[in-house]
Structure formats: structure tokens, C-alpha cells
N, C-alpha and C. Protein backbone atom coordinates (compact mmCIF):
# COMPACT_ATOMS: atom_id res chain seq x y z
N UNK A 1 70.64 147.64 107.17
CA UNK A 1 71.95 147.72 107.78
C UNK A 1 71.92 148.55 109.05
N UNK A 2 73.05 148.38 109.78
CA UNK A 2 72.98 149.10 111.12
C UNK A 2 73.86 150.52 110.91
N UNK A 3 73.66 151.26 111.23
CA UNK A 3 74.16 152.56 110.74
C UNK A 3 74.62 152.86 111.88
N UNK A 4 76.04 153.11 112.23
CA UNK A 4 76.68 153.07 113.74
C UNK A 4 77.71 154.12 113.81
N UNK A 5 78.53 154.15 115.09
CA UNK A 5 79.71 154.94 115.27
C UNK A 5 80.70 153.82 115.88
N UNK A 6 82.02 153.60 115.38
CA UNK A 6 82.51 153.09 116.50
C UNK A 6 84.13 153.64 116.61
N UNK A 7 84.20 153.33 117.68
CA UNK A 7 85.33 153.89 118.72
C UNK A 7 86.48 152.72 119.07
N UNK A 8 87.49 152.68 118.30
CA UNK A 8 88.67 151.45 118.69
C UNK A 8 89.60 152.38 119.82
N UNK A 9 89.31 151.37 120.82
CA UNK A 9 90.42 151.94 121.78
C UNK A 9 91.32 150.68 122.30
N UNK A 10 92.22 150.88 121.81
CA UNK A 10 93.33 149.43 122.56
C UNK A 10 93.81 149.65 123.85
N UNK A 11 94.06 151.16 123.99
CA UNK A 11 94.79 151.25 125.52
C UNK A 11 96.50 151.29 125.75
N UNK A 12 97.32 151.04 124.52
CA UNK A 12 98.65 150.98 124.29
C UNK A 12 98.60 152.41 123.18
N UNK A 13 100.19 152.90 123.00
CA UNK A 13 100.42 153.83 122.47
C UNK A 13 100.18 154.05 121.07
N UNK A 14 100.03 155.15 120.69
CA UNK A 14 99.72 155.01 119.33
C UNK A 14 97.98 154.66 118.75
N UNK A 15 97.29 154.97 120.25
CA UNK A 15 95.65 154.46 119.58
C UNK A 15 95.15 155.46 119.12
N UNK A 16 94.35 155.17 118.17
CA UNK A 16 93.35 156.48 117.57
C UNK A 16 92.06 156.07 117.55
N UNK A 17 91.29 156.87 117.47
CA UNK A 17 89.92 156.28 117.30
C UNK A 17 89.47 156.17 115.76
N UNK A 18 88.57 155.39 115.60
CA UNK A 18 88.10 154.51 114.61
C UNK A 18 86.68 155.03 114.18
N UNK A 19 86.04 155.68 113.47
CA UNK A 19 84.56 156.20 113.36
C UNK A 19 84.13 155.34 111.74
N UNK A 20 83.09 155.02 111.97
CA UNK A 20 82.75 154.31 110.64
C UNK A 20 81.26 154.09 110.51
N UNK A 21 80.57 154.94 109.18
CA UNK A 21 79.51 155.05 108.91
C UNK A 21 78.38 154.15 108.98
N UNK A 22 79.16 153.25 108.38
CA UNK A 22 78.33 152.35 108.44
C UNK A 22 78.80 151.05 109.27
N UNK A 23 78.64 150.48 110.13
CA UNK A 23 79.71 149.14 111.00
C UNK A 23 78.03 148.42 111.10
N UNK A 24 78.44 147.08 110.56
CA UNK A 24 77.42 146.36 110.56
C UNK A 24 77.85 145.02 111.68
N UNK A 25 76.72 144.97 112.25
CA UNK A 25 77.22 143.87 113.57
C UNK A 25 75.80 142.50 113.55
N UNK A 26 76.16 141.29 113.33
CA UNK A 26 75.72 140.43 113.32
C UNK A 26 75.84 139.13 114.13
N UNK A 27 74.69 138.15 113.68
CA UNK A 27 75.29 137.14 114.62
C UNK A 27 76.24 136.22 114.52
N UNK A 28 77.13 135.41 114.87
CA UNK A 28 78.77 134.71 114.97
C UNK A 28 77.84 134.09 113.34
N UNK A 29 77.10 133.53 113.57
CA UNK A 29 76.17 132.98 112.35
C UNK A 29 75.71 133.47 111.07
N UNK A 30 75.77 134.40 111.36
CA UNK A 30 74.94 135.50 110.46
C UNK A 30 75.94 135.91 108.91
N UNK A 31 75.36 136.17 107.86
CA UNK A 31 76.11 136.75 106.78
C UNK A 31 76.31 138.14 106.70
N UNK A 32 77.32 138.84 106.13
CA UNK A 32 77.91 139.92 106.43
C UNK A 32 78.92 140.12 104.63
N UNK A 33 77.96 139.69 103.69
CA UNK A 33 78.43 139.51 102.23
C UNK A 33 78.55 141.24 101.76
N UNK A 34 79.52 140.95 101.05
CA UNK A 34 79.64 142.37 100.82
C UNK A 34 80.58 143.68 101.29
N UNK A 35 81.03 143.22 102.33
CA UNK A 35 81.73 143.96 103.40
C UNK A 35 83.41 143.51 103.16
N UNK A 36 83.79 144.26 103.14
CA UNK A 36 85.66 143.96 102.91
C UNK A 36 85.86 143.72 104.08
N UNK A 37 85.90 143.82 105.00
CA UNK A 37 86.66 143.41 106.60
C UNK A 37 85.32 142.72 107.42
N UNK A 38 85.58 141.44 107.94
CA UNK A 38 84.73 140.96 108.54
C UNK A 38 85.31 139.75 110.15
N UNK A 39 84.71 140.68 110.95
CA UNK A 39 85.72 140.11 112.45
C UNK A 39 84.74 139.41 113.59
N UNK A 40 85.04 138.32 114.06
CA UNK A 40 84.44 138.37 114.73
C UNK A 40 84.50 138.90 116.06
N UNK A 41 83.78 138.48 117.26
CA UNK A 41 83.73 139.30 118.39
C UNK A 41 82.82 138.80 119.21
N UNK A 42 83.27 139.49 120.94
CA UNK A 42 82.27 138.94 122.06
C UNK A 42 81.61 140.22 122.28
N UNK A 43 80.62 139.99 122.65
CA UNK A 43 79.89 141.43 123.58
C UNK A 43 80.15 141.30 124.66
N UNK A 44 80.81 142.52 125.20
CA UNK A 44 81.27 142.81 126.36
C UNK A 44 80.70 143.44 127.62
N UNK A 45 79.92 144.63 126.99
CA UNK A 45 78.40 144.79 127.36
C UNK A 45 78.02 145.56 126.33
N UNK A 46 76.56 145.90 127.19
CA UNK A 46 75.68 146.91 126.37
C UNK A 46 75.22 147.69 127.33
N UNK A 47 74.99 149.11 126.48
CA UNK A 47 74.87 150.03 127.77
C UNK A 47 74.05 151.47 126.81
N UNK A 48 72.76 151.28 127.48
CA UNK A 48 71.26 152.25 126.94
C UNK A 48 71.58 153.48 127.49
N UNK A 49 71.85 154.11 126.46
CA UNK A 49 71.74 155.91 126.44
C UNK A 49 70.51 156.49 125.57
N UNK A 50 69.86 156.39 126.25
CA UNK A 50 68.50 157.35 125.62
C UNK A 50 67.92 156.17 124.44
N UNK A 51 67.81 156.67 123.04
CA UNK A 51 67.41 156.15 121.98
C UNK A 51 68.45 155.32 121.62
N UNK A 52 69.48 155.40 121.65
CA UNK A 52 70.87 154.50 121.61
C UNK A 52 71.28 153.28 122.27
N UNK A 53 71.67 152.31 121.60
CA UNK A 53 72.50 151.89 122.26
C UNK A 53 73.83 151.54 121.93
N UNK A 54 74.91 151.43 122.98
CA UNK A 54 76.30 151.39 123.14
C UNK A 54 76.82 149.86 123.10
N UNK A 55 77.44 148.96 122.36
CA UNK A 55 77.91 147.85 122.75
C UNK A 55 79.56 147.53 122.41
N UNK A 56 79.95 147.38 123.23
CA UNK A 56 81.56 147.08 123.26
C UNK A 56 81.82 145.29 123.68
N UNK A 57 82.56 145.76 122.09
CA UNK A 57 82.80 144.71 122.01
C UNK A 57 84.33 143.76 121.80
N UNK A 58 84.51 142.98 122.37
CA UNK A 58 86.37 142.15 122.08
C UNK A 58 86.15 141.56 120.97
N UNK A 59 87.49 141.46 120.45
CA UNK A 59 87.91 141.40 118.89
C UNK A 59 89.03 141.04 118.90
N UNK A 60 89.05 139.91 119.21
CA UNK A 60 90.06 138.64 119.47
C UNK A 60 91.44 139.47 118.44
N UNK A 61 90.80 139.05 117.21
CA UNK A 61 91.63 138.99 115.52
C UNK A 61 92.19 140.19 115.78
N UNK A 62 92.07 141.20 116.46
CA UNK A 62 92.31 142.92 116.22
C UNK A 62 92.96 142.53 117.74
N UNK A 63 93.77 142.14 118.06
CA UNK A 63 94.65 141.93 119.01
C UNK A 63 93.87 142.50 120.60
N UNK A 64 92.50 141.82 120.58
CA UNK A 64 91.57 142.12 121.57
C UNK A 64 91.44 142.90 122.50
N UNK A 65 91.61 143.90 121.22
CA UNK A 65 90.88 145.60 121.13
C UNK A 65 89.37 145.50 121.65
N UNK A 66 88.98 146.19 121.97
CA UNK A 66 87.67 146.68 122.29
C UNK A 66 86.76 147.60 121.53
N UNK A 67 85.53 147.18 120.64
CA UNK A 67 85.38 148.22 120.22
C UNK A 67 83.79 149.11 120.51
N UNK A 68 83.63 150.02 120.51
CA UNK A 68 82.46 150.22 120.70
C UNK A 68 81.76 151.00 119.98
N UNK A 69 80.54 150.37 119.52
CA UNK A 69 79.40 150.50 117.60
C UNK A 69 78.27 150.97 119.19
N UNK A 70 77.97 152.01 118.48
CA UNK A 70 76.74 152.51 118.49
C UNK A 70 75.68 152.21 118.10
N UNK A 71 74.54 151.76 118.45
CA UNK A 71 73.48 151.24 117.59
C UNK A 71 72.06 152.89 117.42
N UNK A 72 72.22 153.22 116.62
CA UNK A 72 71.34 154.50 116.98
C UNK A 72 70.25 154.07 116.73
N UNK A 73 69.62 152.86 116.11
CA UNK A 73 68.11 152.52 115.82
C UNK A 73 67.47 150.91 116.13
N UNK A 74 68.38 150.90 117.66
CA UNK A 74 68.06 149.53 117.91
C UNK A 74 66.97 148.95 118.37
N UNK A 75 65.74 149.53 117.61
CA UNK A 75 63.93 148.83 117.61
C UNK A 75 64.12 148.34 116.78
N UNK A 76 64.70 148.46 115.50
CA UNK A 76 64.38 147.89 113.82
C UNK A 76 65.08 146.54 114.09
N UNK A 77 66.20 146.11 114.69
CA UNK A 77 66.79 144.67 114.32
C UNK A 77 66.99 144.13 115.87
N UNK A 78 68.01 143.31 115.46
CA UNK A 78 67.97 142.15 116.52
C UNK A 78 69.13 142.81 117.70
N UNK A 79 68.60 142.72 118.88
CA UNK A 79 69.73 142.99 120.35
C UNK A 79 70.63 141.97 120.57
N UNK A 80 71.51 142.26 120.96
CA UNK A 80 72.80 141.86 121.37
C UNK A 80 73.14 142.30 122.92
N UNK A 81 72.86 140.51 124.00
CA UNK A 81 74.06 140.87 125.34
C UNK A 81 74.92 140.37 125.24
N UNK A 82 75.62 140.72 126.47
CA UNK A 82 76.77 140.41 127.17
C UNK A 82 77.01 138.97 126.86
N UNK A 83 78.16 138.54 126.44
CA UNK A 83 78.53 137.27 126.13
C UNK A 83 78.01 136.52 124.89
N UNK A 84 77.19 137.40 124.25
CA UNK A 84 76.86 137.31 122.77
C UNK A 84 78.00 137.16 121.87
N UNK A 85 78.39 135.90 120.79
CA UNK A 85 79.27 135.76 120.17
C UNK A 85 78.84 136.36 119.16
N UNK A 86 79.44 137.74 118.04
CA UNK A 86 79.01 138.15 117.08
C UNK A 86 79.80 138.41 115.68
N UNK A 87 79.85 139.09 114.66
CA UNK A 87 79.99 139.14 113.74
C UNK A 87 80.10 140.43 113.32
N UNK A 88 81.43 141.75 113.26
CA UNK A 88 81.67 142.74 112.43
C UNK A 88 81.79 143.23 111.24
N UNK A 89 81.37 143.91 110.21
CA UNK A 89 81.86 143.91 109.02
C UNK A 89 81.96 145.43 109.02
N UNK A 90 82.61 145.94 108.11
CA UNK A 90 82.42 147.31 107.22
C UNK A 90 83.54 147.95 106.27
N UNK A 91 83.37 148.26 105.30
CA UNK A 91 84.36 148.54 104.50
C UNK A 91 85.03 149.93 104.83
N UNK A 92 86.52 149.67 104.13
CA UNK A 92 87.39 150.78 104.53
C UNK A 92 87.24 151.76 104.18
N UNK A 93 86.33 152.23 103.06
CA UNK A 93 86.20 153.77 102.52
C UNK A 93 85.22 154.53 103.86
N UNK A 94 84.52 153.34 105.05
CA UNK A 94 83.44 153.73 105.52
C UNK A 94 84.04 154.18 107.08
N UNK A 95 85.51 153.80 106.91
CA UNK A 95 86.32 154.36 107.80
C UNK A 95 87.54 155.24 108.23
N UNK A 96 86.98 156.01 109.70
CA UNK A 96 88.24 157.17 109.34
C UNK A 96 89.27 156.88 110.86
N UNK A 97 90.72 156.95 110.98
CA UNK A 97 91.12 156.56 112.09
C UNK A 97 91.74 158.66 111.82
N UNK A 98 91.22 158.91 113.67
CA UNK A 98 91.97 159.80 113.71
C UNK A 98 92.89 159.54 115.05
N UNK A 99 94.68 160.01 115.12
CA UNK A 99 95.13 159.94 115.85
C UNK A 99 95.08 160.57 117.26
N UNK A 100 94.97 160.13 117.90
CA UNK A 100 95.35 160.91 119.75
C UNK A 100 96.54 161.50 119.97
């Protein structure tokens, strides 16, 4: 699994950010069994910080929010660019929204 951070920012009032232990990101194709919430999404970009990487992504279903998953160990699996159609999952205990 991908072990991530991510950050929901809509940009309208009332946003908080979104942190979640575990956010698993796959391909539009890909299975994602197991996971209570499962969304899809475009890659919007990707953007290399050191050992990390950053990908933000639109999320049509989530009123095309933007979100951005951290990938902290992206040698082990598969990369994701820009215009990559993909696949979100992660369950709600694995998420915390704090308000702004």
C-alpha cells in the first residue's frame, strides 16, 4: 500500500484540510478492494521534493477539489503523470479533517 499525506483544499469557505494515513492511489483500472471510499481522479501534476513525491490531484465526484497524496516511497510502486486517469481509496477511521 501507499502510505501518504493528503491535503483537500477546495478554495471556498469552510475548507479544512484532510490528512490520511494511509490514501491509496491507483490506476482508473486498478482494484482498490477493501477501502470504504473509492474516487476517481486526474493527475494534475507531480512535483519531486527530495525522496517524495507530491501529486495533486482533481476529483471530479468531490466537487473537483484538488487533492494532494504524498507519495513518501515512490521507488517501490508504479508513477503517476500529469493527465494520468487514477483511482483513490482510503477508509474513514484513516482520516482526520481539521478546520481553517
Amino acid at each position: 500500500g501507499l502510505a501518504a499525506d493528503a491535503t483537500l483544499a477546495t478554495g471556498k469557505a469552510g475548507t479544512g484540510a484532510v490528512r490520511a494515513e494511509q490514501i491509496r492511489v491507483a490506476p482508473r483500472n486498478g482494484r482498490l478492494d477493501g477501502l470504504e471510499t473509492v474516487v476517481d481522479g486526474l493527475v494534475d501534476d507531480c512535483i519531486f521534493e527530495g525522496e517524495r513525491v507530491v501529486y495533486e490531484i482533481r476529483v471530479p465526484q468531490l466537487g473537483d477539489v484538488m487533492m494532494r497524496v504524498f507519495d513518501h516511497d515512490p521507488e517501490s510502486h508504479l508513477q503517476f503523470g500529469p493527465g494520468d486517469a487514477v483511482r483513490l481509496g482510503w477508509n474513514a477511521r484513516d482520516m482526520h479533517v481539521f478546520a481553517r
